[in-house]
C-alpha atoms as a PDB file:
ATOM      1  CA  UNK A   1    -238.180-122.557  94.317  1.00  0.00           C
ATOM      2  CA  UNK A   2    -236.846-125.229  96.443  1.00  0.00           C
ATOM      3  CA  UNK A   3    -233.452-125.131  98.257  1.00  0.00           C
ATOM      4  CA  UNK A   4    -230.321-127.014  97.241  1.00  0.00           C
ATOM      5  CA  UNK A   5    -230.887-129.241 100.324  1.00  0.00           C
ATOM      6  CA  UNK A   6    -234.364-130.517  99.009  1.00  0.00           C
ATOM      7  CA  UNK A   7    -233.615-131.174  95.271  1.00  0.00           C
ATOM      8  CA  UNK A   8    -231.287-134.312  96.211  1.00  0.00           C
ATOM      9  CA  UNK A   9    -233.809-135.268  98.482  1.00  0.00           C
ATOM     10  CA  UNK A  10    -236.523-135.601  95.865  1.00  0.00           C
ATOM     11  CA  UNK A  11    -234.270-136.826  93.245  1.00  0.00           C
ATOM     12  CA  UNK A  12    -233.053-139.711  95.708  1.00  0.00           C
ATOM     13  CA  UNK A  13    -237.000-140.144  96.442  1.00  0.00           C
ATOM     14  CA  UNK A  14    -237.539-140.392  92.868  1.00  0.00           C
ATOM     15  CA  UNK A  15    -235.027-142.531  91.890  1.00  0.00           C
ATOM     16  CA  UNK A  16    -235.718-145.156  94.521  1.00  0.00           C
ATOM     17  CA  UNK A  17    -239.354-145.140  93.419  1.00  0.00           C
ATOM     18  CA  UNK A  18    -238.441-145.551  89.975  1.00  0.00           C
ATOM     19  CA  UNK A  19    -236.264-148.549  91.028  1.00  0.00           C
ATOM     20  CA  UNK A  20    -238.466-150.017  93.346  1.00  0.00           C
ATOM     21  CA  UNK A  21    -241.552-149.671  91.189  1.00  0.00           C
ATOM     22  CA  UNK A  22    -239.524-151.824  88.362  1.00  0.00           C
ATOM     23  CA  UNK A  23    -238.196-153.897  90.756  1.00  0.00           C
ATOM     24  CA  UNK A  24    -241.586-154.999  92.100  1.00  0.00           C
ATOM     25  CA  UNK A  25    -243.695-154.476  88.484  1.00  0.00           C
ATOM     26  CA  UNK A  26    -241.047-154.819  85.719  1.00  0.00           C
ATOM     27  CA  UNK A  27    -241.511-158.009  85.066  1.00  0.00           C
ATOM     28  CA  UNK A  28    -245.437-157.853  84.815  1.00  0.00           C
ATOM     29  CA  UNK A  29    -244.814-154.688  82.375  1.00  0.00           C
ATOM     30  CA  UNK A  30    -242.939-156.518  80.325  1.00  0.00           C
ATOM     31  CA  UNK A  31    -244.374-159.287  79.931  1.00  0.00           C
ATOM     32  CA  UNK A  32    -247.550-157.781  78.919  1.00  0.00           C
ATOM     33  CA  UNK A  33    -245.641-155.256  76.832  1.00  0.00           C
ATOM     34  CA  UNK A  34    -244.184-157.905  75.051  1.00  0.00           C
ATOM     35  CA  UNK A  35    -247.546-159.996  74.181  1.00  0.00           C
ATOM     36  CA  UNK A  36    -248.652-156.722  73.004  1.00  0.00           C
ATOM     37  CA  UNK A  37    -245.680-155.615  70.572  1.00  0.00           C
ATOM     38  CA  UNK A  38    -245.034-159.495  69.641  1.00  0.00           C
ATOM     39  CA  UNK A  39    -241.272-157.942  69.751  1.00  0.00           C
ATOM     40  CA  UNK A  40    -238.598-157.464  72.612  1.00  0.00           C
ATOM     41  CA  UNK A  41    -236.736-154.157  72.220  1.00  0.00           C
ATOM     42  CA  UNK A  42    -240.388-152.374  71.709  1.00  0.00           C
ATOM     43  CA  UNK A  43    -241.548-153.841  74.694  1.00  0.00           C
ATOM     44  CA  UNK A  44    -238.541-152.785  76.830  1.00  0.00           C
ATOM     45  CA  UNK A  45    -239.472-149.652  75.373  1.00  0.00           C
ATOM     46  CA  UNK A  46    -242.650-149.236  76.199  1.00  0.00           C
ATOM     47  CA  UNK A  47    -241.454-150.170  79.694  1.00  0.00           C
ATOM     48  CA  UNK A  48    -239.275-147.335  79.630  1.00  0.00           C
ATOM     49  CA  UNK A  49    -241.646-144.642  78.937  1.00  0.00           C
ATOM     50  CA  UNK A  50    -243.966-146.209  81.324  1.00  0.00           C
ATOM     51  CA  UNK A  51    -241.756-145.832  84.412  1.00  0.00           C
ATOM     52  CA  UNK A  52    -240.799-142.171  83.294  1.00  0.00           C
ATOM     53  CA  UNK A  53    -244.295-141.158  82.718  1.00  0.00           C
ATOM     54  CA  UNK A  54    -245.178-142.549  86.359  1.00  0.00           C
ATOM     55  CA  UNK A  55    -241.624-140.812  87.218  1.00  0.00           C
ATOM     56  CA  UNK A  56    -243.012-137.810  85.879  1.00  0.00           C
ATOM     57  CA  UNK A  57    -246.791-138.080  87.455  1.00  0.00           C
ATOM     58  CA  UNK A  58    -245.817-139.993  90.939  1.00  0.00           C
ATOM     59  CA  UNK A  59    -249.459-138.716  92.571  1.00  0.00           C
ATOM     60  CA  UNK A  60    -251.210-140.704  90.126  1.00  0.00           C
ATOM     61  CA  UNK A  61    -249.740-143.568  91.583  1.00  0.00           C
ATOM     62  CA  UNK A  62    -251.556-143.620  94.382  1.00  0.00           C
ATOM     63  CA  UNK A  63    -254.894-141.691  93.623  1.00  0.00           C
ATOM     64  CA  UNK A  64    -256.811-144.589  95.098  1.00  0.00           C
ATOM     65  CA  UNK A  65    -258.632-145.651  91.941  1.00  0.00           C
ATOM     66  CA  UNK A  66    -256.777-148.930  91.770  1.00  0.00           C
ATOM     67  CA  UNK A  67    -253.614-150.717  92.007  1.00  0.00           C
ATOM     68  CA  UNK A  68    -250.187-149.810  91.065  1.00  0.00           C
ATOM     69  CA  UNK A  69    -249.805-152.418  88.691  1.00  0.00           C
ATOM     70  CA  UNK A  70    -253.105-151.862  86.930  1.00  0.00           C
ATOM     71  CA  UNK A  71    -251.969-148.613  86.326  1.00  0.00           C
ATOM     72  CA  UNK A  72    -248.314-149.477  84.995  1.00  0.00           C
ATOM     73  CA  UNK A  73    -250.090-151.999  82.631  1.00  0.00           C
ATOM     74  CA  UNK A  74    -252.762-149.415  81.963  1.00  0.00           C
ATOM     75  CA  UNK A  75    -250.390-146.563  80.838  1.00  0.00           C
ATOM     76  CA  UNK A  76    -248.099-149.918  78.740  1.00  0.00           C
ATOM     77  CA  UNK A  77    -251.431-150.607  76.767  1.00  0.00           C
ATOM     78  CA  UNK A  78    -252.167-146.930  75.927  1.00  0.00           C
ATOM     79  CA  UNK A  79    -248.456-146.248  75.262  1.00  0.00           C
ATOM     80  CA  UNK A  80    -248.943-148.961  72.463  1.00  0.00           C
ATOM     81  CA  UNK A  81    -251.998-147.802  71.145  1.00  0.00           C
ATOM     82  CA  UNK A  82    -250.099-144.643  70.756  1.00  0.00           C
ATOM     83  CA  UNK A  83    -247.537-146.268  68.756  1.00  0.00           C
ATOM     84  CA  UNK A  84    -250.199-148.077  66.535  1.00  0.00           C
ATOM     85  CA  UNK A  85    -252.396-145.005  65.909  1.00  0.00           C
ATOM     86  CA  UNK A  86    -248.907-142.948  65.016  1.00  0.00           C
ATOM     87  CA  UNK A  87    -247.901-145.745  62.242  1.00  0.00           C
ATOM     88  CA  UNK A  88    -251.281-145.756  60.852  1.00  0.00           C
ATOM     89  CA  UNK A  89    -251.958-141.849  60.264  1.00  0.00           C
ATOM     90  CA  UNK A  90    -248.549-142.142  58.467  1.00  0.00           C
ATOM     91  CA  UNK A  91    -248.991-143.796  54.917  1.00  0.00           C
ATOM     92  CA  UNK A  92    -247.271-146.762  54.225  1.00  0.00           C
ATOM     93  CA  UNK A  93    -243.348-146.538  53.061  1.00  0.00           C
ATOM     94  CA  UNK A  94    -243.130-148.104  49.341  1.00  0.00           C
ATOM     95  CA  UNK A  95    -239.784-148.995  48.285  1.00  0.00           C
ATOM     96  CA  UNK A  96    -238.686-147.930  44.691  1.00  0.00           C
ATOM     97  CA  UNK A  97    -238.995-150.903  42.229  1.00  0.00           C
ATOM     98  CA  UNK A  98    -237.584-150.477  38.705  1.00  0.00           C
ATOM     99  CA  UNK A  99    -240.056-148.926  36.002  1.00  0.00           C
ATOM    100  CA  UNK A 100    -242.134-151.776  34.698  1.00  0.00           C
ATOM    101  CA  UNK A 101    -241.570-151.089  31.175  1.00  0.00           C
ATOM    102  CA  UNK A 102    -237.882-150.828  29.426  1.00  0.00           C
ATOM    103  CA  UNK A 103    -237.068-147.062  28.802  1.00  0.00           C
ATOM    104  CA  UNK A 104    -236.378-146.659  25.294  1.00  0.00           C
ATOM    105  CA  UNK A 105    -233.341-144.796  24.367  1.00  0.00           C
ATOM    106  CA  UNK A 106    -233.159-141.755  22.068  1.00  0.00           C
ATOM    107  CA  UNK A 107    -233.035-143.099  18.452  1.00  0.00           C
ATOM    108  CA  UNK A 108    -232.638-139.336  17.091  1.00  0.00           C
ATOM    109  CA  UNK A 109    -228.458-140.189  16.634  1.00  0.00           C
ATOM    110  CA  UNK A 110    -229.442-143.351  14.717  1.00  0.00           C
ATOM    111  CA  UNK A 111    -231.680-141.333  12.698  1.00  0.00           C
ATOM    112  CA  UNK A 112    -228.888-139.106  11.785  1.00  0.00           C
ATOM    113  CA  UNK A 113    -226.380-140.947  11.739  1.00  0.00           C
ATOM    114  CA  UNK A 114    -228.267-143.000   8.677  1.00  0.00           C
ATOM    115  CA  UNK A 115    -229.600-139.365   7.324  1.00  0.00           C
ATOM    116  CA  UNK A 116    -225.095-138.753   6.838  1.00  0.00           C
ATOM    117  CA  UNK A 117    -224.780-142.676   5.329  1.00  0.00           C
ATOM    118  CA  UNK A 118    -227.965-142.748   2.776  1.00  0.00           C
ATOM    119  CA  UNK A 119    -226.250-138.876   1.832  1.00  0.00           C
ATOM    120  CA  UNK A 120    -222.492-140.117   1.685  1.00  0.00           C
ATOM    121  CA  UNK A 121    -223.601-143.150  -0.198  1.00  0.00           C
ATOM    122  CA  UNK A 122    -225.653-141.541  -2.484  1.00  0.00           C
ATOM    123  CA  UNK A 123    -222.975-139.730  -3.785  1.00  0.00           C
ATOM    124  CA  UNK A 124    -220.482-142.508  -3.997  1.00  0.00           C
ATOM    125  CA  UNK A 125    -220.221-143.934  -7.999  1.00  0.00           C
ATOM    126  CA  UNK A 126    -222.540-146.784  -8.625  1.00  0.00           C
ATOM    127  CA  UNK A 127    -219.397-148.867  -8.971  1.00  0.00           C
ATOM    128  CA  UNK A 128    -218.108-148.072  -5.420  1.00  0.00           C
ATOM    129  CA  UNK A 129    -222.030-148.534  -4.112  1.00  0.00           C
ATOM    130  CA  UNK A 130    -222.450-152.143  -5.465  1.00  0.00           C
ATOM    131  CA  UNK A 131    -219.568-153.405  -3.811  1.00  0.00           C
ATOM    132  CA  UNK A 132    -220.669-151.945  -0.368  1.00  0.00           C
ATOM    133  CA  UNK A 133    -224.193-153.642  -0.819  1.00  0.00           C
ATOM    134  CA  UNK A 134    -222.705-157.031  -1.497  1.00  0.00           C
ATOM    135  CA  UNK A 135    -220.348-157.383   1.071  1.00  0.00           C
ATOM    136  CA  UNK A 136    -222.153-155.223   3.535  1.00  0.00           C
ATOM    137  CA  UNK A 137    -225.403-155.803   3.719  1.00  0.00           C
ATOM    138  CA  UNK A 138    -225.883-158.978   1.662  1.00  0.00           C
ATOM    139  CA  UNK A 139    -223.190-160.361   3.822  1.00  0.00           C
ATOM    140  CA  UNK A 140    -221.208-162.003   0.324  1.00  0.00           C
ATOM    141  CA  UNK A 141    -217.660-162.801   0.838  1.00  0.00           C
ATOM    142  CA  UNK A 142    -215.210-161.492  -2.220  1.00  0.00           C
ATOM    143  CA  UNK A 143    -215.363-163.779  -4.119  1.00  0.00           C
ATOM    144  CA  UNK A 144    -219.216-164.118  -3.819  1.00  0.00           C
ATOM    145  CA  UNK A 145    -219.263-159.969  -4.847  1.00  0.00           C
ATOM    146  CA  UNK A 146    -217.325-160.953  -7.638  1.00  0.00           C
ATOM    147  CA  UNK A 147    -219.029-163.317  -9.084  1.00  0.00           C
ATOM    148  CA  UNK A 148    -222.001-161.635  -8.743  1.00  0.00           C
ATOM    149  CA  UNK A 149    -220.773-158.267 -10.095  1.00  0.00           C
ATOM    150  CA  UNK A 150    -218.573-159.601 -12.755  1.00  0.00           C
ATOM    151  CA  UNK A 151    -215.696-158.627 -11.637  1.00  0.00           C
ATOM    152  CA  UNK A 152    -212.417-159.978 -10.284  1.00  0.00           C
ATOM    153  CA  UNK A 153    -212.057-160.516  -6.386  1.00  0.00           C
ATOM    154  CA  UNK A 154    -208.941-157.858  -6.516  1.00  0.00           C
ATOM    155  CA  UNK A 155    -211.511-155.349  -8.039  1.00  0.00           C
ATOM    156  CA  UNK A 156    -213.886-155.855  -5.186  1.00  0.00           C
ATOM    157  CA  UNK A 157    -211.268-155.622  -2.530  1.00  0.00           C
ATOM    158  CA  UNK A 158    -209.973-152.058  -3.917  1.00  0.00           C
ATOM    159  CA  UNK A 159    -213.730-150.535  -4.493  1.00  0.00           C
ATOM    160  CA  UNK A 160    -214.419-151.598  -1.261  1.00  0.00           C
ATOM    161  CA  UNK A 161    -211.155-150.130   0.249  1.00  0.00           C
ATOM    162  CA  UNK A 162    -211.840-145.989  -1.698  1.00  0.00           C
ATOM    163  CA  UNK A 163    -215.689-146.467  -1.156  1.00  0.00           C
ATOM    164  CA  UNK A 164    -215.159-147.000   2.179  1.00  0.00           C
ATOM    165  CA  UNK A 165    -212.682-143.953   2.295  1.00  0.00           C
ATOM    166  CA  UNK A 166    -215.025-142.102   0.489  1.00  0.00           C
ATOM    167  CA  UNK A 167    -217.418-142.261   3.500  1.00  0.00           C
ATOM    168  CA  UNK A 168    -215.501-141.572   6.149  1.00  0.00           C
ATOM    169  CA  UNK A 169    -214.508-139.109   4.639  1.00  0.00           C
ATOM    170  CA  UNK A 170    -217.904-137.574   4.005  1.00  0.00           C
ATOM    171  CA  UNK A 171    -219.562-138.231   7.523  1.00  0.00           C
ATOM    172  CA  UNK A 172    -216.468-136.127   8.895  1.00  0.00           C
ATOM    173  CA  UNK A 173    -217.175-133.392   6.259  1.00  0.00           C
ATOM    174  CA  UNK A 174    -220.775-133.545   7.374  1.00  0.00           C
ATOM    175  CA  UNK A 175    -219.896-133.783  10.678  1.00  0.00           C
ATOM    176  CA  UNK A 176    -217.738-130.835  11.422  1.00  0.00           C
ATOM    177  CA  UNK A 177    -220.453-128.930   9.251  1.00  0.00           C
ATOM    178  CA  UNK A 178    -223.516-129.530  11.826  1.00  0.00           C
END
């Protein structure tokens, strides 16, 4: 274990080759780290990890199988490829897009909610039923129903008035039943 008098020795040593290896290469790194990420802030990465792996490793800075440089720009290139080869074992992120096809809703409460108006209209009187199909679904005004019934527009209006009754009254009873 070293002594407390040679750790900030070696950690001035390595500090002032960090700086002095960016100082003489950093430019060179990132200029070819940025031709080969096409983007900045990767590249300044990628100089980043350089210097700390050659902080890390300083004897293979000088192993004798080439220059400094060529090194640096050796371990930016391979630090890429990492980067590349990582992204493409991972599959591809998809963003959600919206279901192609509307989602159709639950028709069940239509179905019986017209099962309780066929019931409560069939036992309305045929009187009371007559003036709901004319002004209901044929769309007739009063006086329309009333001409076509035979009967006077005041007759209409009341009919209408207890036949509706008559149905609310009978889809709550069937209702509170279920």
């Amino acid at each position: 274990m070293p002594s407390s008098r040679q750790r900030p020795h070696r950690e001035v040593a390595d500090e002032a080759l960090v700086r002095s290896l960016f100082q003489e290469h950093g430019r060179a790194m990132l200029a070819y780290a940025t031709q080969l990420t096409r983007d900045r802030a990767a590249a300044e990465d990628v100089v980043q990890e350089a210097l700390v792996r050659a902080w890390r490793h300083p004897e293979s800075l000088n192993n004798g199988k080439g220059s400094v440089r060529g090194w640096l720009l050796t371990v930016c290139r391979n630090i890429v490829l990492d980067q590349i080869r990582a992204r493409n074992r991972r599959p591809p992120e998809v963003a959600e897009s919206p279901p192609d096809a509307a989602v159709e809703q639950d028709h069940s409460d239509r179905v019986v909610t017209s099962m309780v108006v066929v019931d409560a209209l069939s036992r309305l009187s045929t009187e009371h039923r007559e003036v709901l199909e004319q002004v209901y679904l044929k769309g007739n005004t009063v006086a329309e129903a009333a001409e076509a019934l035979g009967i006077p527009p005041g007759t209409v209006k009341s009919r209408s008035f207890y036949a509706l009754r008559a149905l609310r009254e009978a889809g709550t009873e069937r209702l509170a039943a279920s």
